[in-house]
C-alpha atoms as a PDB file:
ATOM      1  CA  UNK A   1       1.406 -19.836 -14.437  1.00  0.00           C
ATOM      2  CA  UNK A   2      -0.622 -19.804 -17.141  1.00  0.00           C
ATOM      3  CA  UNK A   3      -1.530 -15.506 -18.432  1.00  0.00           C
ATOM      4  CA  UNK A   4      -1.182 -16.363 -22.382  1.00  0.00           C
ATOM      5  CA  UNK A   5      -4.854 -15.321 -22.438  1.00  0.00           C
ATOM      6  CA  UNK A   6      -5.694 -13.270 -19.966  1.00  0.00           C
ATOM      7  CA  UNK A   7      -4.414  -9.262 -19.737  1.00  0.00           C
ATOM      8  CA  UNK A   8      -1.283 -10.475 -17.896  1.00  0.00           C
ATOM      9  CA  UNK A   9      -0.389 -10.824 -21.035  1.00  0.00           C
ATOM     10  CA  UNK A  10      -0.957  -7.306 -22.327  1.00  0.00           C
ATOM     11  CA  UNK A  11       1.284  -5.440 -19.165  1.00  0.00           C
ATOM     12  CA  UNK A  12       3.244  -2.824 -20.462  1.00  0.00           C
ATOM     13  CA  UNK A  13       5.385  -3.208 -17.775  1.00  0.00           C
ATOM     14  CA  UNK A  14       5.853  -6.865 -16.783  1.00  0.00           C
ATOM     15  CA  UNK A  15       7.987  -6.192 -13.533  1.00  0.00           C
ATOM     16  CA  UNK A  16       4.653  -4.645 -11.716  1.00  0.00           C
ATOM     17  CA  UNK A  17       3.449  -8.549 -11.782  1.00  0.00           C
ATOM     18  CA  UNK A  18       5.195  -9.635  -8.233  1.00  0.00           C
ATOM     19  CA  UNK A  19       4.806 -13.129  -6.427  1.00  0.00           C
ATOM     20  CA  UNK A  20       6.858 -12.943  -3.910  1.00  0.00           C
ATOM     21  CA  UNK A  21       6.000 -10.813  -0.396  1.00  0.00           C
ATOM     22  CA  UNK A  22       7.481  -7.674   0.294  1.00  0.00           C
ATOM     23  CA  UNK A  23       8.906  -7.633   3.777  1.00  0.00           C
ATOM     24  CA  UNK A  24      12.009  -4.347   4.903  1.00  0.00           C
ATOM     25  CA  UNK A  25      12.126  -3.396   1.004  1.00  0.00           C
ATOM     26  CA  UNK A  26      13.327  -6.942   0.021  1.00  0.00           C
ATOM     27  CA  UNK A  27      11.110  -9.652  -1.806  1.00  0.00           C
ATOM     28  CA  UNK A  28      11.070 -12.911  -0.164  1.00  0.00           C
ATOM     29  CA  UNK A  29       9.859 -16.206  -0.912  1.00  0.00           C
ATOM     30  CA  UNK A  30       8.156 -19.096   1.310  1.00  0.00           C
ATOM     31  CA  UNK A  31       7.669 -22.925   0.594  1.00  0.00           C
ATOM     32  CA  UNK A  32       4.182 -22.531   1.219  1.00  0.00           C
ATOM     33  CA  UNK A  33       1.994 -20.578  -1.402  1.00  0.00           C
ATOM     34  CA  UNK A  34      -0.750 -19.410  -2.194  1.00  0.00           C
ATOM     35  CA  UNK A  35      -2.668 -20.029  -5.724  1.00  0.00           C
ATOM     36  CA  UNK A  36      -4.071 -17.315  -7.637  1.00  0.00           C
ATOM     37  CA  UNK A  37      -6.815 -17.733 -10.052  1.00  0.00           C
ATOM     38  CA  UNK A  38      -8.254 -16.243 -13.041  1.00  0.00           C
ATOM     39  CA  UNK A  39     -12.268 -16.086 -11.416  1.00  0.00           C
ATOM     40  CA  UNK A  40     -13.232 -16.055 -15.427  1.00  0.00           C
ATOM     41  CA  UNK A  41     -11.501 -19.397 -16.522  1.00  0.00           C
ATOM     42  CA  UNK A  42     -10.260 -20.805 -13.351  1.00  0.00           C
ATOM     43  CA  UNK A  43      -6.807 -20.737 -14.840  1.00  0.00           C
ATOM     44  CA  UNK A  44      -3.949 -20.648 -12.159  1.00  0.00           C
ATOM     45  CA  UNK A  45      -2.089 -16.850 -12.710  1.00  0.00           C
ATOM     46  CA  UNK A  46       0.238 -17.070 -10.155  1.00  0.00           C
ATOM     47  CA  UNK A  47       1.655 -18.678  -6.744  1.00  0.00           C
ATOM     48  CA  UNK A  48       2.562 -16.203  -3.650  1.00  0.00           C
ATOM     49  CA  UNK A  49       4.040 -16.542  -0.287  1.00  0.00           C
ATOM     50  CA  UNK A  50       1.984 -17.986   2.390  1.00  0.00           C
ATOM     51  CA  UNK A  51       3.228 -16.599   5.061  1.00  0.00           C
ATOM     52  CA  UNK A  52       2.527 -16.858   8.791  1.00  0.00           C
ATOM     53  CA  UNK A  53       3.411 -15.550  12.517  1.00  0.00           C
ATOM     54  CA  UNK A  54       7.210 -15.722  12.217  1.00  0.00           C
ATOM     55  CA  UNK A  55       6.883 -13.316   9.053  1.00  0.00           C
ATOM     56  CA  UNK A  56       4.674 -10.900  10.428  1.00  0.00           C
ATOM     57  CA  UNK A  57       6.827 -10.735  13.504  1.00  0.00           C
ATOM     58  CA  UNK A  58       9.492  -9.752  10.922  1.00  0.00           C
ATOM     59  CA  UNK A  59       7.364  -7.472   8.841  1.00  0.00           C
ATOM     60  CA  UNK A  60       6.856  -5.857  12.192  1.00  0.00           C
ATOM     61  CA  UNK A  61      10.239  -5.320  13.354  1.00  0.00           C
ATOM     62  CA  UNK A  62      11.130  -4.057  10.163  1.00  0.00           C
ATOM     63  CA  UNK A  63       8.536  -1.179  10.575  1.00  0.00           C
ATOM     64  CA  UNK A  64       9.434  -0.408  13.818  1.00  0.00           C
ATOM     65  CA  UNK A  65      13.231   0.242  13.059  1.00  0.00           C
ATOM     66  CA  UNK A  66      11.931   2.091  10.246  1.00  0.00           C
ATOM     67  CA  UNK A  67       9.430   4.463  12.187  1.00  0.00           C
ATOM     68  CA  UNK A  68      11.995   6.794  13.950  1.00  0.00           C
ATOM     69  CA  UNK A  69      13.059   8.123  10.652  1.00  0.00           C
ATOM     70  CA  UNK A  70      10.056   8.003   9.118  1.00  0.00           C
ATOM     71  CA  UNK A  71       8.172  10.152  11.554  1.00  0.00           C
ATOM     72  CA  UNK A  72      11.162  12.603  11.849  1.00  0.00           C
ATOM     73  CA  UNK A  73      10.785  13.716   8.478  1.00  0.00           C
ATOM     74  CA  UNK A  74       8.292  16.712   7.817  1.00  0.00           C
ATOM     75  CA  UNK A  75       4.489  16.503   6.881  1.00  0.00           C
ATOM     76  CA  UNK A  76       6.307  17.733   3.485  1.00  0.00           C
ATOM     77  CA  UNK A  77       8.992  15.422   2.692  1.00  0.00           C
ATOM     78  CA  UNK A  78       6.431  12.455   3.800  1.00  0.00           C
ATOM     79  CA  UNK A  79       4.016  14.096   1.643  1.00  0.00           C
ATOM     80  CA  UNK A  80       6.624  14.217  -1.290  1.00  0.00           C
ATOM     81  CA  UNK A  81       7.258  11.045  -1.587  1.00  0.00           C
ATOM     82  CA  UNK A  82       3.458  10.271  -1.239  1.00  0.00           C
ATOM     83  CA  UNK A  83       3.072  12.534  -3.903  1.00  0.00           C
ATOM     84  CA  UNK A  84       5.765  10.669  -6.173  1.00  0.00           C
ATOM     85  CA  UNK A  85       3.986   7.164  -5.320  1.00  0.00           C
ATOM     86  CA  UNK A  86       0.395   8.824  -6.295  1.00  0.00           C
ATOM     87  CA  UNK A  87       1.775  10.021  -9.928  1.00  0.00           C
ATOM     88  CA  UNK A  88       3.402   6.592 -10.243  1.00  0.00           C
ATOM     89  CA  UNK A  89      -0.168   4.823  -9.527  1.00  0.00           C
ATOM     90  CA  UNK A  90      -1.713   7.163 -12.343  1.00  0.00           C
ATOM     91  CA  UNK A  91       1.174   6.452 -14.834  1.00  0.00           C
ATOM     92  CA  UNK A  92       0.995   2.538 -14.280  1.00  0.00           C
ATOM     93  CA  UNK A  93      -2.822   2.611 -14.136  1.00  0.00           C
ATOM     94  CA  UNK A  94      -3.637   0.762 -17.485  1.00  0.00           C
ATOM     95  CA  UNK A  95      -1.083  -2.524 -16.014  1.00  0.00           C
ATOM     96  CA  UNK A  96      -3.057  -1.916 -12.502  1.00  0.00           C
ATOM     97  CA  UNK A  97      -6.433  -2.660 -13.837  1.00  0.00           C
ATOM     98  CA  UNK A  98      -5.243  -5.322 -16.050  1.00  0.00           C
ATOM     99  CA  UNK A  99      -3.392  -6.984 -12.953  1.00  0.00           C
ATOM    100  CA  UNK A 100      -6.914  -6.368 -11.068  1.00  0.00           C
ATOM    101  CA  UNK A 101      -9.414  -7.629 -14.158  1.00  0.00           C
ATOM    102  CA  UNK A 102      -6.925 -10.676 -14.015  1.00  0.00           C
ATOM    103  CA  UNK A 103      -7.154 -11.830 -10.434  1.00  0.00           C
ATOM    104  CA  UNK A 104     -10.390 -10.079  -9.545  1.00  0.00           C
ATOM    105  CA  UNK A 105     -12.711  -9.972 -12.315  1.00  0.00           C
ATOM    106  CA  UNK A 106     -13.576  -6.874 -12.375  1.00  0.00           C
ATOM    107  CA  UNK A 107     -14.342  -5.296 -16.352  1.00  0.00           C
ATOM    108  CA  UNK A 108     -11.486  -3.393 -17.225  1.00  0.00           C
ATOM    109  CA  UNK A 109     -12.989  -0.088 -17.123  1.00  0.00           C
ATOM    110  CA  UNK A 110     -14.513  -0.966 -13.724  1.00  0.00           C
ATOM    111  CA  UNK A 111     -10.653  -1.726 -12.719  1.00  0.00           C
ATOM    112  CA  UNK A 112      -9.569   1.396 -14.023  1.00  0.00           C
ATOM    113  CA  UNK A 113     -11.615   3.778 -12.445  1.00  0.00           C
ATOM    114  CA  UNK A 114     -10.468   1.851  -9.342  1.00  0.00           C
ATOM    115  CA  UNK A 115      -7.119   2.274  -9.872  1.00  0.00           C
ATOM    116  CA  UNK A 116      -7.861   6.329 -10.002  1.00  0.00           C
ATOM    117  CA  UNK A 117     -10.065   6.375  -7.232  1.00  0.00           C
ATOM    118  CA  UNK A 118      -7.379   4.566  -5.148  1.00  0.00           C
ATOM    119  CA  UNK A 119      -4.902   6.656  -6.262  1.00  0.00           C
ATOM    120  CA  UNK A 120      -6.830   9.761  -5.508  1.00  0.00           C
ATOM    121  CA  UNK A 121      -6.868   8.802  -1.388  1.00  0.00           C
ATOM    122  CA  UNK A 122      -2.662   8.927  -1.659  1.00  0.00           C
ATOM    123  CA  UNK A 123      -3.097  12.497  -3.457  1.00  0.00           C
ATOM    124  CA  UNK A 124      -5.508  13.403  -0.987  1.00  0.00           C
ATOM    125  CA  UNK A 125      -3.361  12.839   2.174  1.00  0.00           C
ATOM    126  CA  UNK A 126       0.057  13.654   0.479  1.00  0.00           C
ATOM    127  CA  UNK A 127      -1.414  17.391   0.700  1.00  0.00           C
ATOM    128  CA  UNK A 128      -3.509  16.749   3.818  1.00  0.00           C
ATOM    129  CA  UNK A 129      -0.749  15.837   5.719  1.00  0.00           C
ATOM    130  CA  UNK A 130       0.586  19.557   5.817  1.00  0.00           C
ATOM    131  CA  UNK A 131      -2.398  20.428   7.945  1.00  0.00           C
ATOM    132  CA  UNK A 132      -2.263  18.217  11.004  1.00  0.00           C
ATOM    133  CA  UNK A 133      -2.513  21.271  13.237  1.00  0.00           C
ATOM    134  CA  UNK A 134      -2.150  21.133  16.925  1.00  0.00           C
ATOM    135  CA  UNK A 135      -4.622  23.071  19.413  1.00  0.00           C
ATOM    136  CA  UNK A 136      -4.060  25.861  22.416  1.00  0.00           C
ATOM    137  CA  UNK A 137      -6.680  24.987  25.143  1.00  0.00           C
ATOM    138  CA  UNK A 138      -7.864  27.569  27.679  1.00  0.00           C
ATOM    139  CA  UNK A 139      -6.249  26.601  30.988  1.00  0.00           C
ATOM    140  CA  UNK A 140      -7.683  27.306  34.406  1.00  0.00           C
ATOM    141  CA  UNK A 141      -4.245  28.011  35.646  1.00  0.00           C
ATOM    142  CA  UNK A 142      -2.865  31.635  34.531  1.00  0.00           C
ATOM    143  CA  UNK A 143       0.474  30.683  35.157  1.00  0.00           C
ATOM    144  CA  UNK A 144       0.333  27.739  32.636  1.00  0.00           C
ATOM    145  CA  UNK A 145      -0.568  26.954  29.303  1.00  0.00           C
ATOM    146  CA  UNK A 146      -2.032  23.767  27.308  1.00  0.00           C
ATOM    147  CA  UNK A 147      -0.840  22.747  23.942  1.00  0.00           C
ATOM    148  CA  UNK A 148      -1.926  19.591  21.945  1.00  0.00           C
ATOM    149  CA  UNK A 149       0.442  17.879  19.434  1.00  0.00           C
ATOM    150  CA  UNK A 150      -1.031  15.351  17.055  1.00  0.00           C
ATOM    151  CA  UNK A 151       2.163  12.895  16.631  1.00  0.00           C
ATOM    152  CA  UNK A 152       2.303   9.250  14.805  1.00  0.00           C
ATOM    153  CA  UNK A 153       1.176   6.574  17.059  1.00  0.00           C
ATOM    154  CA  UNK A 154       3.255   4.103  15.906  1.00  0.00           C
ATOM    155  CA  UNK A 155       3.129   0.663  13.008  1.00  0.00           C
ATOM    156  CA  UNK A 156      -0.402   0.034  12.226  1.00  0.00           C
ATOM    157  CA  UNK A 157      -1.458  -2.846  10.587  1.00  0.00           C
ATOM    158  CA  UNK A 158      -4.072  -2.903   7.567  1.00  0.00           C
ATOM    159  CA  UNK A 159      -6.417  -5.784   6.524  1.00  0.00           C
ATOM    160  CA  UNK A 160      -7.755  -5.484   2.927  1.00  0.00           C
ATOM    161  CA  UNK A 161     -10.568  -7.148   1.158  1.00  0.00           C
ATOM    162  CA  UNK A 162     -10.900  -8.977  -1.914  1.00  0.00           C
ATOM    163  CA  UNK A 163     -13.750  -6.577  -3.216  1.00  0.00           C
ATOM    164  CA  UNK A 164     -11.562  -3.454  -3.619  1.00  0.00           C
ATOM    165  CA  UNK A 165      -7.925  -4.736  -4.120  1.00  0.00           C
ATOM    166  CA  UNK A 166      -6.470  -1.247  -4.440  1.00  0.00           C
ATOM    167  CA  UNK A 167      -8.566   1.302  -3.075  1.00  0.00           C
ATOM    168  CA  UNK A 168      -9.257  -0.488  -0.032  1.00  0.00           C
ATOM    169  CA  UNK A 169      -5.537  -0.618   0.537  1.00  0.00           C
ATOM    170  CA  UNK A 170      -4.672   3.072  -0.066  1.00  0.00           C
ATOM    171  CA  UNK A 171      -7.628   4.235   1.737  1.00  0.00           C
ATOM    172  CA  UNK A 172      -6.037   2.868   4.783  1.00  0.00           C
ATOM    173  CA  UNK A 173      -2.190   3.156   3.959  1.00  0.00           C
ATOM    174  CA  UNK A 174      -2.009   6.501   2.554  1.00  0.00           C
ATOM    175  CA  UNK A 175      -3.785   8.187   6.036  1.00  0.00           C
ATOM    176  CA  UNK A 176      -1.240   6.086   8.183  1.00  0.00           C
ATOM    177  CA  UNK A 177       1.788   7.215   6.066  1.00  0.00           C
ATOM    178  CA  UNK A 178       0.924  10.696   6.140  1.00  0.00           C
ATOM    179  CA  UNK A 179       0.904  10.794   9.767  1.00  0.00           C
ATOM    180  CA  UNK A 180       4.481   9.056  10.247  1.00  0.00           C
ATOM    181  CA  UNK A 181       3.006   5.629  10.588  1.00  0.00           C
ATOM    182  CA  UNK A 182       4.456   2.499   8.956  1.00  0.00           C
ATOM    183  CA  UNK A 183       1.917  -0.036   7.935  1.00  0.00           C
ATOM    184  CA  UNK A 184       2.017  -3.561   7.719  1.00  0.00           C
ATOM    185  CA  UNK A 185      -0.309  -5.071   4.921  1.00  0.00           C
ATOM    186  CA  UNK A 186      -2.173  -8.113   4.470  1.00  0.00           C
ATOM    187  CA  UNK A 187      -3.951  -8.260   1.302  1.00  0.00           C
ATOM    188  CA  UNK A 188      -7.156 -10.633   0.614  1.00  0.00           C
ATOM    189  CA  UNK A 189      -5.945 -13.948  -0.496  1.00  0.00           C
ATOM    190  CA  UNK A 190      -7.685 -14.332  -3.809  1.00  0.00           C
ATOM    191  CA  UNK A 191      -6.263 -10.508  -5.012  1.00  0.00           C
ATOM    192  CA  UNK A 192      -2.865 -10.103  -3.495  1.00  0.00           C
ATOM    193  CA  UNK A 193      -1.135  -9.350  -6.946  1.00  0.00           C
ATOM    194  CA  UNK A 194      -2.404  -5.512  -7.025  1.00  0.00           C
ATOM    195  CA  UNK A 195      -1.455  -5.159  -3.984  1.00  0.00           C
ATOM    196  CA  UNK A 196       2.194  -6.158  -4.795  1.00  0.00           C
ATOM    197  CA  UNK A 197       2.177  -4.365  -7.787  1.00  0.00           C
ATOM    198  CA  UNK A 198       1.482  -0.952  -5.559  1.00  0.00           C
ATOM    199  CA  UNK A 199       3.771  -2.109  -3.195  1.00  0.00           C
ATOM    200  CA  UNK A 200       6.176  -2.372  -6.063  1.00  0.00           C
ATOM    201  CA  UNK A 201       5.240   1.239  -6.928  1.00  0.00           C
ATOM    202  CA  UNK A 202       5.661   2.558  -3.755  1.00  0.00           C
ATOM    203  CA  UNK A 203       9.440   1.212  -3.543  1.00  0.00           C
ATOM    204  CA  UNK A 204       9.931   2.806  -6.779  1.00  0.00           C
ATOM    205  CA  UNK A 205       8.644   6.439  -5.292  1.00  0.00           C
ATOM    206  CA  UNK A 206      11.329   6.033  -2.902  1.00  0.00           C
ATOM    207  CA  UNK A 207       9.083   5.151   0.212  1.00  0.00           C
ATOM    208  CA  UNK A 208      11.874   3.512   2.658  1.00  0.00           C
ATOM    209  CA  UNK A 209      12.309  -0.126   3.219  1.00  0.00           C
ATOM    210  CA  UNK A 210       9.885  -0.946   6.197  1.00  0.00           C
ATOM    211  CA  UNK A 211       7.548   1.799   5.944  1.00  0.00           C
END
């Protein structure tokens, strides 16, 4: 792994850069990797997990022993810990763009603003996610009355793209979450290190193992 030069090299915080996959809150390995490169010198940054069906199954079964609790909690306490992973985002958001200029190539403003725009969707729903209200629904019957209940669905799984390695991720995580949903992630194979580094984040907010 080669980040003399690049702004690996510059993290405040060198435990944000992960290469392993995180499956039920533990950091795993796999034989078979993945090569990340630096798209401005074609220098290899890192090697990840490549991993395949038997690991999602896992990543899967993980989330769905974790779910029960997960959607038992209150809009609030899910939105509390939402709201601990969103202020953890903004803290760590200089080593998040240089982690994204590094894989990505994105100018290190450009990453920046990223990592705040991302960050704003897990703000967004942390608060949002107080006002899933249900609805009272005329009935023809006098003798009876119709309520709906908005309730999580279950894991969902999230595809991200290369493009957006963040925001893409929390667009689609933070709306799940909010609801009671775990999510399963696959990141875009040429940026799956800012990924891992919110991931990483996320543990630290106290988000449980599996969700």
């Amino acid at each position: 792994m080669d980040t003399a030069t690049s702004p690996l090299a510059q993290l405040q915080d060198p435990s944000l850069l992960k290469t392993q996959a995180l499956i039920d809150g533990h950091w795993v390995e796999s034989a078979n990797t993945v090569p990340i490169h630096d798209p401005a010198t074609g220098r290899l940054l890192a090697q990840v997990p490549r991993l395949g069906a038997a690991e999602a199954e896992t990543a899967i079964a993980a989330a769905e022993r974790a779910w029960p609790a997960w959607r038992a909690l209150t809009a609030k306490q899910r939105g509390g810990v939402m709201r601990r992973w969103f202020e953890l985002l903004m803290q760590h958001a200089d080593d998040l763009a240089r982690i994204m200029t590094a894989e990505q190539g994105k100018p290190l403003a450009e990453a920046k603003g990223e990592v705040t725009y991302g960050a704003s969707f897990v703000e967004w729903f942390a608060e949002e996610a107080k006002r899933v209200y249900g609805e009272t629904i005329p009935s023809p019957d006098p003798t009876k009355r119709l309520l709906v209940l908005r309730q999580p669905v279950g894991v969902c799984a999230a595809i991200t793209p290369w493009n957006f390695p963040l925001a893409m991720i929390t667009r689609k995580v933070a709306p799940a979450l909010a609801a009671g949903c775990p999510v399963v992630i696959k990141p875009a194979e040429q940026t799956p290190l800012t990924a891992l580094a919110a991931a990483e984040l996320a543990q630290r907010a106290g988000m449980p193992p599996g969700v």
